[in-house]
Protein backbone atom coordinates (compact mmCIF):
# COMPACT_ATOMS: atom_id res chain seq x y z
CA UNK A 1 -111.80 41.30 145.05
CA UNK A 2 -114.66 40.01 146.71
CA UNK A 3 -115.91 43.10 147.91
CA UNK A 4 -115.64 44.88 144.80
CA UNK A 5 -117.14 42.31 143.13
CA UNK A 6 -120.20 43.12 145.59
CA UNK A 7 -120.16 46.78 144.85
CA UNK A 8 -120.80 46.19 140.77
CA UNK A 9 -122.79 42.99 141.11
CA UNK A 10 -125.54 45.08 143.36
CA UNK A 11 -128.87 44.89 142.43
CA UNK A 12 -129.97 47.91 144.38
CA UNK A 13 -127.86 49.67 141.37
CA UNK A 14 -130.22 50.57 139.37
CA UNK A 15 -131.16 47.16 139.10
CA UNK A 16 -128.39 46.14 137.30
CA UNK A 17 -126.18 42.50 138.06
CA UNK A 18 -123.87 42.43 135.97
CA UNK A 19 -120.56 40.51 136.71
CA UNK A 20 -117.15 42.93 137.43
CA UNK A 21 -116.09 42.26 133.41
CA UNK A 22 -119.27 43.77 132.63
CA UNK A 23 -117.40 47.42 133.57
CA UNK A 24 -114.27 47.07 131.77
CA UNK A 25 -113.55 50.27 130.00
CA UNK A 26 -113.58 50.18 126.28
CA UNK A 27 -110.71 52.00 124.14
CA UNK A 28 -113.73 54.77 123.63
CA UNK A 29 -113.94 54.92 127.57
CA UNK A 30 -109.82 54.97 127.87
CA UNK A 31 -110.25 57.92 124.85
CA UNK A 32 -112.82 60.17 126.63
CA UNK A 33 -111.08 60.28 129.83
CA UNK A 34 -107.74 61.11 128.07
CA UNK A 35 -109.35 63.87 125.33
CA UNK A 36 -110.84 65.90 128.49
CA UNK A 37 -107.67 65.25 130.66
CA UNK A 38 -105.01 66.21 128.91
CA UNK A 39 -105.96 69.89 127.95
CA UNK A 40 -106.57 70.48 131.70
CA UNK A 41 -103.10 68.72 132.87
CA UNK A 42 -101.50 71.71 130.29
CA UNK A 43 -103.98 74.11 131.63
CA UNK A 44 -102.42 73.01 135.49
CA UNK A 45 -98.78 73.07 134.41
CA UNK A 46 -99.34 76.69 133.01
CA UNK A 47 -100.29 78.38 136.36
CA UNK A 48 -97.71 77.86 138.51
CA UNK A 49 -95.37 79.47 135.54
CA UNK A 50 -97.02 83.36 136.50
CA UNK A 51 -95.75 83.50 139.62
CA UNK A 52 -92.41 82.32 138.59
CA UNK A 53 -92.43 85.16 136.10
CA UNK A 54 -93.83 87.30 138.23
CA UNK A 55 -90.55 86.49 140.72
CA UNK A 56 -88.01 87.09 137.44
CA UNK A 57 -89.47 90.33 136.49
CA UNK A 58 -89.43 91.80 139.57
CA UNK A 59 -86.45 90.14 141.19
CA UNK A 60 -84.46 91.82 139.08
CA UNK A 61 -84.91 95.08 140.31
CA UNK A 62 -82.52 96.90 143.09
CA UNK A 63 -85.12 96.99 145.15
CA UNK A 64 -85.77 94.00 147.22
CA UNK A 65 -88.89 94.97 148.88
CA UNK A 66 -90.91 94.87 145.77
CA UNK A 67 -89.90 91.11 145.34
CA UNK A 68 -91.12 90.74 149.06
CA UNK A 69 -94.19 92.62 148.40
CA UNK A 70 -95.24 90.36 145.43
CA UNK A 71 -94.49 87.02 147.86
CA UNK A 72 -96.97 88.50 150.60
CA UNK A 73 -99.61 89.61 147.98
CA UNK A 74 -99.99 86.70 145.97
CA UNK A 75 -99.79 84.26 149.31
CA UNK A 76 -102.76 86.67 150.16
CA UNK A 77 -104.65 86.45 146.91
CA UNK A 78 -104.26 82.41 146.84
CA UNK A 79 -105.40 82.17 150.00
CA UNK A 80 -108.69 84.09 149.01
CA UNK A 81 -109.23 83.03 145.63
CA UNK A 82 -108.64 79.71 146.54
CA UNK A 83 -111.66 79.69 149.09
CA UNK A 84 -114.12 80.49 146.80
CA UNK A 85 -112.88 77.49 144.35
CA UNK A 86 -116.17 76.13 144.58
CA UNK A 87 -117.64 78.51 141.89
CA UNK A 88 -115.48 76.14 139.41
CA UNK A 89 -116.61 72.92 141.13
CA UNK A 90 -119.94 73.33 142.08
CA UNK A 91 -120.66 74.76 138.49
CA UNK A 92 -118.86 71.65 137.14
CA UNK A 93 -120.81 68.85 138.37
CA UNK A 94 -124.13 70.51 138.24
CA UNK A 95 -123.24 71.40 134.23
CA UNK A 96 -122.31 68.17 133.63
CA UNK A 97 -125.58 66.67 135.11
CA UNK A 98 -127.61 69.30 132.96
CA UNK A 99 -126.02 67.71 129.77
CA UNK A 100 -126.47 64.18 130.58
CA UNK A 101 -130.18 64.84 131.10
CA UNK A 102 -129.71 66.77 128.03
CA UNK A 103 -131.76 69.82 129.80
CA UNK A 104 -130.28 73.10 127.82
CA UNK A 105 -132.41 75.18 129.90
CA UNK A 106 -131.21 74.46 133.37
CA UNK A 107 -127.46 74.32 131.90
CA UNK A 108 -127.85 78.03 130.47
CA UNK A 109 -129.49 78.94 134.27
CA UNK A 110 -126.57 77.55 135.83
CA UNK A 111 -123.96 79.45 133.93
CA UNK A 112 -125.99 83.13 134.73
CA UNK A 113 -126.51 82.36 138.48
CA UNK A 114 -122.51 80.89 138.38
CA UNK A 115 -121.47 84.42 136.98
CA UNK A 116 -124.19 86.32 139.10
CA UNK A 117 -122.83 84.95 142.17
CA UNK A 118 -119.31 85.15 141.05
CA UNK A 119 -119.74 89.27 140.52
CA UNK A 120 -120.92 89.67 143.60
CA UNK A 121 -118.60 88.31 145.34
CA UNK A 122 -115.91 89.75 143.98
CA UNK A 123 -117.30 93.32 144.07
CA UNK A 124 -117.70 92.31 147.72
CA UNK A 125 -114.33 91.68 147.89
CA UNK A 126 -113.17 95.32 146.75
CA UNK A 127 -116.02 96.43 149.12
CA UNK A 128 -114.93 95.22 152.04
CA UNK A 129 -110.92 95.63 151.21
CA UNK A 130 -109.69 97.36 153.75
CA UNK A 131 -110.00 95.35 156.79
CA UNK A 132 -109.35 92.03 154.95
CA UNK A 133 -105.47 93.44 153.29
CA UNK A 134 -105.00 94.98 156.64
CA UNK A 135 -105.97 92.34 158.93
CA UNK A 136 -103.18 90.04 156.22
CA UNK A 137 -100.92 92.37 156.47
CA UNK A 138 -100.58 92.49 160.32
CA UNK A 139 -100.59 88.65 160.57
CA UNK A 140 -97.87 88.29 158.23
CA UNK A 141 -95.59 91.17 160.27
CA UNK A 142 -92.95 92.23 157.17
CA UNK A 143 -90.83 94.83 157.17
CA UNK A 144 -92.43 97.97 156.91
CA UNK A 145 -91.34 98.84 153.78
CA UNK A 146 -92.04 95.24 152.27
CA UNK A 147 -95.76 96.16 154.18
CA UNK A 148 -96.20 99.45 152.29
CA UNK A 149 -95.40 98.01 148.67
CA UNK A 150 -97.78 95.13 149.65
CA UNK A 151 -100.65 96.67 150.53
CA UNK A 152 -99.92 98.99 147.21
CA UNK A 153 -99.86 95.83 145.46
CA UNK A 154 -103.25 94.16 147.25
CA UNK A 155 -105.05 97.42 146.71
CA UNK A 156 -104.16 97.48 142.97
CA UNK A 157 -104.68 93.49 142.07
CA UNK A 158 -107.96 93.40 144.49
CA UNK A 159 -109.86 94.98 141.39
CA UNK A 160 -109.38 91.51 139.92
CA UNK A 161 -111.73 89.81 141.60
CA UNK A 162 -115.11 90.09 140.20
CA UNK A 163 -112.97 89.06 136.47
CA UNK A 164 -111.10 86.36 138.64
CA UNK A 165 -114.19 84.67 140.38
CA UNK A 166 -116.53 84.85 137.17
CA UNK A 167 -113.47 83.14 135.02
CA UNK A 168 -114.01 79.85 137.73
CA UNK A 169 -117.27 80.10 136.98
CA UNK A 170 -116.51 80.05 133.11
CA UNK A 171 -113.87 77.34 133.78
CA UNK A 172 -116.35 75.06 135.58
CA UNK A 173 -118.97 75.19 133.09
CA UNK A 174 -117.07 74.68 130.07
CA UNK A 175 -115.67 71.78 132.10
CA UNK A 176 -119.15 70.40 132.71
CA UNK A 177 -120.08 70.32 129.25
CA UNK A 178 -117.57 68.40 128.43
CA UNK A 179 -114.85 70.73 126.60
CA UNK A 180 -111.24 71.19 128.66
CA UNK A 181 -109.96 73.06 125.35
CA UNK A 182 -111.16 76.23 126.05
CA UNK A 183 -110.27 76.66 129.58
CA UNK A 184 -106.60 75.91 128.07
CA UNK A 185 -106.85 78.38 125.63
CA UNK A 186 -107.91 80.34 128.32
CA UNK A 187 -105.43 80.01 130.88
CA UNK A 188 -102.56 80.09 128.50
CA UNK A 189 -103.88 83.65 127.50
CA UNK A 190 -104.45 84.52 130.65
CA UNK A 191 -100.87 83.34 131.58
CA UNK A 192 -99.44 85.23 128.00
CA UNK A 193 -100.99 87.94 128.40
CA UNK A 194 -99.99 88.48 132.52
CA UNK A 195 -96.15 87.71 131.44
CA UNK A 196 -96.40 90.14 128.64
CA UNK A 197 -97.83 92.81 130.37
CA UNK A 198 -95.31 92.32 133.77
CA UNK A 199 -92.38 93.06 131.27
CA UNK A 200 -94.42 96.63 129.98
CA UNK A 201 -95.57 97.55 132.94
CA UNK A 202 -92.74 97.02 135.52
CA UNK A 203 -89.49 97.86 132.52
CA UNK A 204 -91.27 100.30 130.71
CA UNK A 205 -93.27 102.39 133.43
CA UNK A 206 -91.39 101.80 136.34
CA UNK A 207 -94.46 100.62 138.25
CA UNK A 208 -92.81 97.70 140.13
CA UNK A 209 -94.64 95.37 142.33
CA UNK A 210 -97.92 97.74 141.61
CA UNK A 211 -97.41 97.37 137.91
CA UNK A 212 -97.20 93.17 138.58
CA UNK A 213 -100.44 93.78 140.35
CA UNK A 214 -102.05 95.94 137.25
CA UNK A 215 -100.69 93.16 134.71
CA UNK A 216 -102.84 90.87 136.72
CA UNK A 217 -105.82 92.98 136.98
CA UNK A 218 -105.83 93.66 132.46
CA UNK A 219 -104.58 89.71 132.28
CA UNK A 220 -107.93 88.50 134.47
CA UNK A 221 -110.31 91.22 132.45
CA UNK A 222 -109.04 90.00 129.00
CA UNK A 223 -109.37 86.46 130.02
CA UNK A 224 -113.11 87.16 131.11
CA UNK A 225 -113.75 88.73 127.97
CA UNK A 226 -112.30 85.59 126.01
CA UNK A 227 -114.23 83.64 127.85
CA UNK A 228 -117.64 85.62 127.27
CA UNK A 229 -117.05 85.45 123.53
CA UNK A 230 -116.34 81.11 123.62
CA UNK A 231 -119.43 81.25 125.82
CA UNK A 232 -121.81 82.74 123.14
CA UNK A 233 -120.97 80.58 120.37
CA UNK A 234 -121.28 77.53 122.77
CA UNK A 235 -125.05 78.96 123.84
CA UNK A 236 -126.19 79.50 120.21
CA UNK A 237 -125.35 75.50 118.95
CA UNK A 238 -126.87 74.81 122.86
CA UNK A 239 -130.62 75.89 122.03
CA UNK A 240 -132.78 76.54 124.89
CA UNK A 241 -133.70 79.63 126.55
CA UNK A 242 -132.57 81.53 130.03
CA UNK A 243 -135.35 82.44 132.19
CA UNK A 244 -134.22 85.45 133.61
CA UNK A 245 -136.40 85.22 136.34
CA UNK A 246 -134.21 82.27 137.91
CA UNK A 247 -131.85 85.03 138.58
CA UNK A 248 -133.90 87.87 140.71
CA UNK A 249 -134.55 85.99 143.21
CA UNK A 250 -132.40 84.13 145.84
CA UNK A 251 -134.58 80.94 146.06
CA UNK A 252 -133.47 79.92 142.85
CA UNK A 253 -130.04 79.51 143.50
CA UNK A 254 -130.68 77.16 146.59
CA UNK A 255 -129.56 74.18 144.50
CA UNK A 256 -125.96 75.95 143.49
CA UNK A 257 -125.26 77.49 147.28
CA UNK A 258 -126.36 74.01 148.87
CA UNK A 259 -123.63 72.40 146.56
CA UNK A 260 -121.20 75.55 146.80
CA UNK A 261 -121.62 75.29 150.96
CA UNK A 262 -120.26 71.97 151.50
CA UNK A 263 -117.19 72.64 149.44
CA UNK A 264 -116.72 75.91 150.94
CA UNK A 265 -116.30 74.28 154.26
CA UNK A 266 -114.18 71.50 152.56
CA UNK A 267 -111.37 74.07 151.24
CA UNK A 268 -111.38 75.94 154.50
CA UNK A 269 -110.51 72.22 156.17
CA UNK A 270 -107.65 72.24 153.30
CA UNK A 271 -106.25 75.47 153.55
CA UNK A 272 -106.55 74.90 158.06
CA UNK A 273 -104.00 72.09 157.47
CA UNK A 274 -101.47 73.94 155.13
CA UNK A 275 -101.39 76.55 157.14
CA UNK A 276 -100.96 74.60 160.26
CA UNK A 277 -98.31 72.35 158.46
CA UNK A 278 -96.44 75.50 157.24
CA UNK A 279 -96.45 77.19 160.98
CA UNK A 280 -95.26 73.55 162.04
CA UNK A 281 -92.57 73.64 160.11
CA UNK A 282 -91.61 77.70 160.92
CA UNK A 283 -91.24 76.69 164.26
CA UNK A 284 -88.59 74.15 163.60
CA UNK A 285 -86.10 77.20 162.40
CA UNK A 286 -86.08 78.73 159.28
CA UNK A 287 -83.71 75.91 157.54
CA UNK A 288 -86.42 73.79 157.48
CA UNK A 289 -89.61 76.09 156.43
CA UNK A 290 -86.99 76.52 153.49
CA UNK A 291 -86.54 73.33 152.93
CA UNK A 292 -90.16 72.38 153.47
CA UNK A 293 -91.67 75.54 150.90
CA UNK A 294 -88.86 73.70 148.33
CA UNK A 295 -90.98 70.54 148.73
CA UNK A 296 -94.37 71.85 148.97
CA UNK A 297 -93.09 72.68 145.38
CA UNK A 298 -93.30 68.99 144.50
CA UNK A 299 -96.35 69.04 146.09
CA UNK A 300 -97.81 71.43 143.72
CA UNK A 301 -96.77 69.41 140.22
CA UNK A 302 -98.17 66.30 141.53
CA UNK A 303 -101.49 68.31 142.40
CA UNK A 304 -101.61 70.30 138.96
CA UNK A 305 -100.68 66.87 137.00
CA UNK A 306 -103.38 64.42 139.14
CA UNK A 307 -106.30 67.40 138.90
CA UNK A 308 -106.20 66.85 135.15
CA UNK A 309 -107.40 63.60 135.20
CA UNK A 310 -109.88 64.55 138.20
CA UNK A 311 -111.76 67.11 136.42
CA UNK A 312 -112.58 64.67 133.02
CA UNK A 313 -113.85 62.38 136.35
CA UNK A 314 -115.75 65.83 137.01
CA UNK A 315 -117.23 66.25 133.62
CA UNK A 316 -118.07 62.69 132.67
CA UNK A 317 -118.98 61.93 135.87
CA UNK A 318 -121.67 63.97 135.95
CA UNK A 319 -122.96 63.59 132.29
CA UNK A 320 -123.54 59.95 133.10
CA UNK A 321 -124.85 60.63 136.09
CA UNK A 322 -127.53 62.68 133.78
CA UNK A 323 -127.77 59.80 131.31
CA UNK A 324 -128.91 57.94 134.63
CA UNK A 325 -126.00 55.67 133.24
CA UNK A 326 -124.43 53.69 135.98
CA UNK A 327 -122.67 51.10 133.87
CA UNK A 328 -120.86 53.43 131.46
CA UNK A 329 -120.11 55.71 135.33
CA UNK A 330 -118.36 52.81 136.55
CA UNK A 331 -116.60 52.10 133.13
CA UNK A 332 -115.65 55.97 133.06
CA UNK A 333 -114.02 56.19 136.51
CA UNK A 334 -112.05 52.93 136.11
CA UNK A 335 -110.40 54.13 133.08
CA UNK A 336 -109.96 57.59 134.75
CA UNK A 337 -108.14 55.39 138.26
CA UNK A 338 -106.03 53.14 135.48
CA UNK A 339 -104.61 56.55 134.59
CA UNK A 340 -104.52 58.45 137.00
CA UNK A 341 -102.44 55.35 139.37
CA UNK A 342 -100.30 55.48 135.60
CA UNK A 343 -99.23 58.96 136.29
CA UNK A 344 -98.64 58.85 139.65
CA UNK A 345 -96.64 56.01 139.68
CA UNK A 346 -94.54 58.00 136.60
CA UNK A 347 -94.61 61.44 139.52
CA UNK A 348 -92.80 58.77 141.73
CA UNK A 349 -90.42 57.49 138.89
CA UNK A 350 -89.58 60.72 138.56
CA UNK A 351 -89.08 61.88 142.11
CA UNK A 352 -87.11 59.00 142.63
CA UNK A 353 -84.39 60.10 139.67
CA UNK A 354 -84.73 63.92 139.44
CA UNK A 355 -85.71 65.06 143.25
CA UNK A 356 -82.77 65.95 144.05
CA UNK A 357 -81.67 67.96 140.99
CA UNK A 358 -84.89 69.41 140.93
CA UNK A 359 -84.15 70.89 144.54
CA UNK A 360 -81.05 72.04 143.46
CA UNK A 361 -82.45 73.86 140.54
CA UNK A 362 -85.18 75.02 143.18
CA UNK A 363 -82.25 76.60 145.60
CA UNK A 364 -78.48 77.23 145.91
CA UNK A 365 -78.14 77.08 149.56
CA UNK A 366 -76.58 74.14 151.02
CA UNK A 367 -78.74 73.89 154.12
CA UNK A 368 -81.78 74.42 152.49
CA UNK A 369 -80.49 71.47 150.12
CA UNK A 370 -79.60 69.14 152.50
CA UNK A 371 -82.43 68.95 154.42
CA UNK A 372 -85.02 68.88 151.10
CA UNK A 373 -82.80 66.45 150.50
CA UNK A 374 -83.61 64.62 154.12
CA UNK A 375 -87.27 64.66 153.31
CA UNK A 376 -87.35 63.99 150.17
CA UNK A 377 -88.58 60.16 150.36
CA UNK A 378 -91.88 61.52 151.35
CA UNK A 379 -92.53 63.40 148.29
CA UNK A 380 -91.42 59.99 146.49
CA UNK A 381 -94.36 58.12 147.91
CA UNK A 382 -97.26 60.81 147.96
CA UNK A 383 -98.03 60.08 144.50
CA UNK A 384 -99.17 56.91 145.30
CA UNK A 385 -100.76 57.53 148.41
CA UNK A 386 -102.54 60.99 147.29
CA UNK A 387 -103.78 59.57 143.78
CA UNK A 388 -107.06 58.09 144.97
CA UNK A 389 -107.84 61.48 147.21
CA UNK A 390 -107.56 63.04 143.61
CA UNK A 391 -109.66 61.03 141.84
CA UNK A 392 -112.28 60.70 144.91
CA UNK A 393 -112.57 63.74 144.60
CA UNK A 394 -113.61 64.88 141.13
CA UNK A 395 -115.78 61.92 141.39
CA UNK A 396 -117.77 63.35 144.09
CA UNK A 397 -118.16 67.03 142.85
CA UNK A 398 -119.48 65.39 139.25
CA UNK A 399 -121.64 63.65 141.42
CA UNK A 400 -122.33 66.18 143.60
CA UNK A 401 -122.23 64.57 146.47
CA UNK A 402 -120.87 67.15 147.83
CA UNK A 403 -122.01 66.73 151.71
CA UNK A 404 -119.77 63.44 152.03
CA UNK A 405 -117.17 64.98 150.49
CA UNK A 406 -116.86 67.65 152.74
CA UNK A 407 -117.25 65.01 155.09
CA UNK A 408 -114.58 62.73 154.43
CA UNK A 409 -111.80 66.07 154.54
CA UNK A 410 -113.10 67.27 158.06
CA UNK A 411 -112.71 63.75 159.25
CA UNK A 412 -109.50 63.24 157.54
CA UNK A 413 -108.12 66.85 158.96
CA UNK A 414 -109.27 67.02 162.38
CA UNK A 415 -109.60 63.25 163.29
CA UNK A 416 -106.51 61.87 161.22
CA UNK A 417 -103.93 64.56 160.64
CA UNK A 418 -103.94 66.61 163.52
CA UNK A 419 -103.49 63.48 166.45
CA UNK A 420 -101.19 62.08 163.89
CA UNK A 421 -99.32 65.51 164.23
CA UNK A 422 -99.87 65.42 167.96
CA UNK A 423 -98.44 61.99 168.21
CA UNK A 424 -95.78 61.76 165.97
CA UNK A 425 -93.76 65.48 167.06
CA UNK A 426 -91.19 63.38 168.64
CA UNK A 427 -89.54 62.66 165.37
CA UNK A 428 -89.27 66.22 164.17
CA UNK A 429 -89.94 67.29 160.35
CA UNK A 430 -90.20 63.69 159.92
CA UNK A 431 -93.53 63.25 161.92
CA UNK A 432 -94.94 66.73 160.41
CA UNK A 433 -94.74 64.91 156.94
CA UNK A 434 -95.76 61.43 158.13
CA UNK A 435 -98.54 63.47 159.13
CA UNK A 436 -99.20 65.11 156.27
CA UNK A 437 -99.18 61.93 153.95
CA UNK A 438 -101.78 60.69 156.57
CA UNK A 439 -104.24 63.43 155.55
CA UNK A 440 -104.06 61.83 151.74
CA UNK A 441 -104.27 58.31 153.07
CA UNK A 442 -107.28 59.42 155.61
CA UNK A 443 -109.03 60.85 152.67
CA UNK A 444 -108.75 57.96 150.39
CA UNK A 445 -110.02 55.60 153.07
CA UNK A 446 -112.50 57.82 154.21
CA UNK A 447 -113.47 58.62 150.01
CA UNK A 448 -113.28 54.90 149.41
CA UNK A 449 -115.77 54.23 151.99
CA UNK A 450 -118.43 56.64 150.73
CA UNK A 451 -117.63 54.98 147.39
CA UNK A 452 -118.88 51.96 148.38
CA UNK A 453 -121.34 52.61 150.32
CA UNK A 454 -123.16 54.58 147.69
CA UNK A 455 -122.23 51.88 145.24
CA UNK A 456 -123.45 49.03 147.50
CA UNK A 457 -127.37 50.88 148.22
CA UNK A 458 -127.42 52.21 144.27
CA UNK A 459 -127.69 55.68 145.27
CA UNK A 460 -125.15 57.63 143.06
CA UNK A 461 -128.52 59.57 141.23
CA UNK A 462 -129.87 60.31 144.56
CA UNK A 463 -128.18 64.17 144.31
CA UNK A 464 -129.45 64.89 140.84
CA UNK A 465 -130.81 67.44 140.18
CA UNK A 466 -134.75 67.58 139.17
């Protein structure tokens, strides 16, 4: 308590001394935090429901190579789309600093150069195809036949990408100034409008696994499109003007790539250790990579329901960050941790009751069950243990303090979770998880330290932008 105390009570804070009861969060503080969390919690919980329809649709055909096809492709696509994340959270922060310092022009520049950089990547992506499906596609060593639908699939869906990277760019900055709706409204057509066209596409054209891959390609292009339109209608109330010279040359997007850099590195460090944990795992037999892919299931609700409440961190983060508003920041995130340690501890309530029906429902073979069931403790505690990584984490990016961030995971990966790895392979599956729940633990730690230390020396507005 003491040292808390010493965090709030700094006078290198802006000056401020103000005693801890000072920060409480008012019911208007508890409201914000919940009216920009909760459309982004929906927004999470839709996602994972494409690929499960995706599986349906096409599992039901005679064919099982088309169902493999579809696993290997969208592993593939996760894997790539997920690296280049950062166009949502870099745009975030940096939008949300734009509105607190109520600076229209800079928030417009941010959303061209967001987009800019999102076409171009993505057009680089179908570019330079080839060697990056074929280079997948000889790592993961399928079948041949589940190889030839695959790369007809990753050839097809690639064409999403420039639509796919732009709509994290969309996503960000509606996120940054401070409306969650949309990107609901968003993803659920998105999600709609993939479902709907899976069912036409695979049952009425006999496309299979390609015509998955095409539903994908018209859901991400419609969903872009959507997005343009909400866009508009926000710019025109926004005022302001776009200088269109902030987007010719590349010295004007120093700011976004020095932000989008650090948490380019920091996903790589991510997607390094579930990689790593999933080989781990394949080498104890297949049993329990089943058994661990059933888990990592778990893994992925308490992720999609947490992120909610770590992008409104995101959003208001960074608009008080603008305001140059330390006392209503710290008022802000404590809400955000009193509700984000609420859900968690309901994700562990939950676990507790319904993990092992849930794994059932997940799987019908007995194996697989029991040893899900073996591990399942684990998945019981991460909540609790994994919240304040969450939470660390959108406070950072609306922040942008980016740099520590990225920090704090390499540190956390390569310092924490691999010797833990290293030490603990003596006790099996067991250790790779007790490893794994180190890498949350590490970051917290790690996060919390940063926290303080920029709390203690008052230098939260020191990455603002000018």
């Amino acid at each position: 308590m003491r040292l808390y105390q010493r965090v709030f009570t700094s006078e290198a804070a802006n000056g401020l001394s103000m005693g801890l009861a000072d920060y409480k969060p008012t019911r208007h503080d508890h409201r914000t935090i919940w009216a920009l969390a909760w459309p982004m919690i929906l927004s999470n919980i839709t996602v994972p429901l494409v690929g499960l329809v995706d599986t349906a649709v096409i599992g039901h055909l005679s064919d099982s190579r088309h169902l493999g096809a579809v696993a290997v492709g969208s592993m593939f696509f996760s894997v790539i789309y997920w690296a280049f994340g950062f166009l949502r959270m870099g745009t975030s922060g940096l939008t949300a600093q734009a509105v607190g310092a109520q600076r229209p022009n800079q928030n417009r520049t941010l959303l061209a150069q967001s987009l800019v950089m999102g076409c171009v990547i993505g057009c680089a992506l179908i570019l330079f195809q080839y060697p990056l499906i074929e280079a997948a596609l000889y790592w993961i060593e399928a079948t041949p036949a589940v190889t030839d639908a695959a790369r007809t699939y990753t050839q097809t869906r690639i064409y999403s990408a420039p639509a796919v990277l732009c709509n994290f760019a969309l996503l960000g900055w509606f996120v940054g100034n401070q409306n969650t709706r949309i990107p609901l409204i968003l993803l659920i057509t998105t999600n709609l409008l993939n479902m709907i066209m899976d069912v036409i596409a695979v049952y009425y054209f006999g496309l299979a696994s390609q015509g998955v891959a095409l539903a994908s390609v018209i859901a991400e292009y419609g969903s872009l499109a959507l997005g343009l339109c909400f866009c508009r209608r926000l710019l025109a109330r926004m005022g302001g003007e776009l200088l269109t010279s902030s987007l010719k040359h590349l010295s004007h997007y120093t700011e976004l790539i020095k932000v989008n850099r650090y948490l380019f590195v920091r996903t790589l460090a991510i997607l390094f250790s579930l990689a790593f944990f999933t080989a781990q795992g394949a080498r104890q037999g297949t049993d329990i990579l089943s058994a661990n892919a059933v888990l990592l299931n778990f893994v992925l609700i308490i992720s999609n329901g947490l992120d909610g409440f770590a992008h409104a961190t995101e959003a208001i983060t960074g608009k008080r960050i603008g305001q140059r508003d330390l006392s209503g920041f710290y008022r802000n995130l404590i809400a955000a941790a009193y509700w984000s340690l609420v859900t968690a501890a309901l994700f562990t309530i939950f676990f507790w009751s319904a993990g092992q029906h849930i794994i059932h429902l997940l799987t019908s073979i007995e194996s697989v069950r029991a040893q899900a069931t073996l591990y399942l403790p684990w998945l019981i505690v991460l909540p609790l243990l994994g919240v304040w990584s969450f939470l660390l984490d959108g406070l950072f990016i609306g922040a942008t303090q980016v740099k520590a961030m990225q920090n704090t995971m390499l540190v956390s990966v390569f310092l924490v979770f691999l010797p833990v790895w290293w030490l603990s392979q003596p006790w099996g599956n067991h250790g790779l998880w007790f490893a794994f729940l180190s890498l949350f633990v590490a970051r917290a730690l790690t996060g919390g330290f940063v926290f303080w230390r920029l709390s203690r020396t008052g230098s939260w507005l020191s990455a603002m932008s000018h």
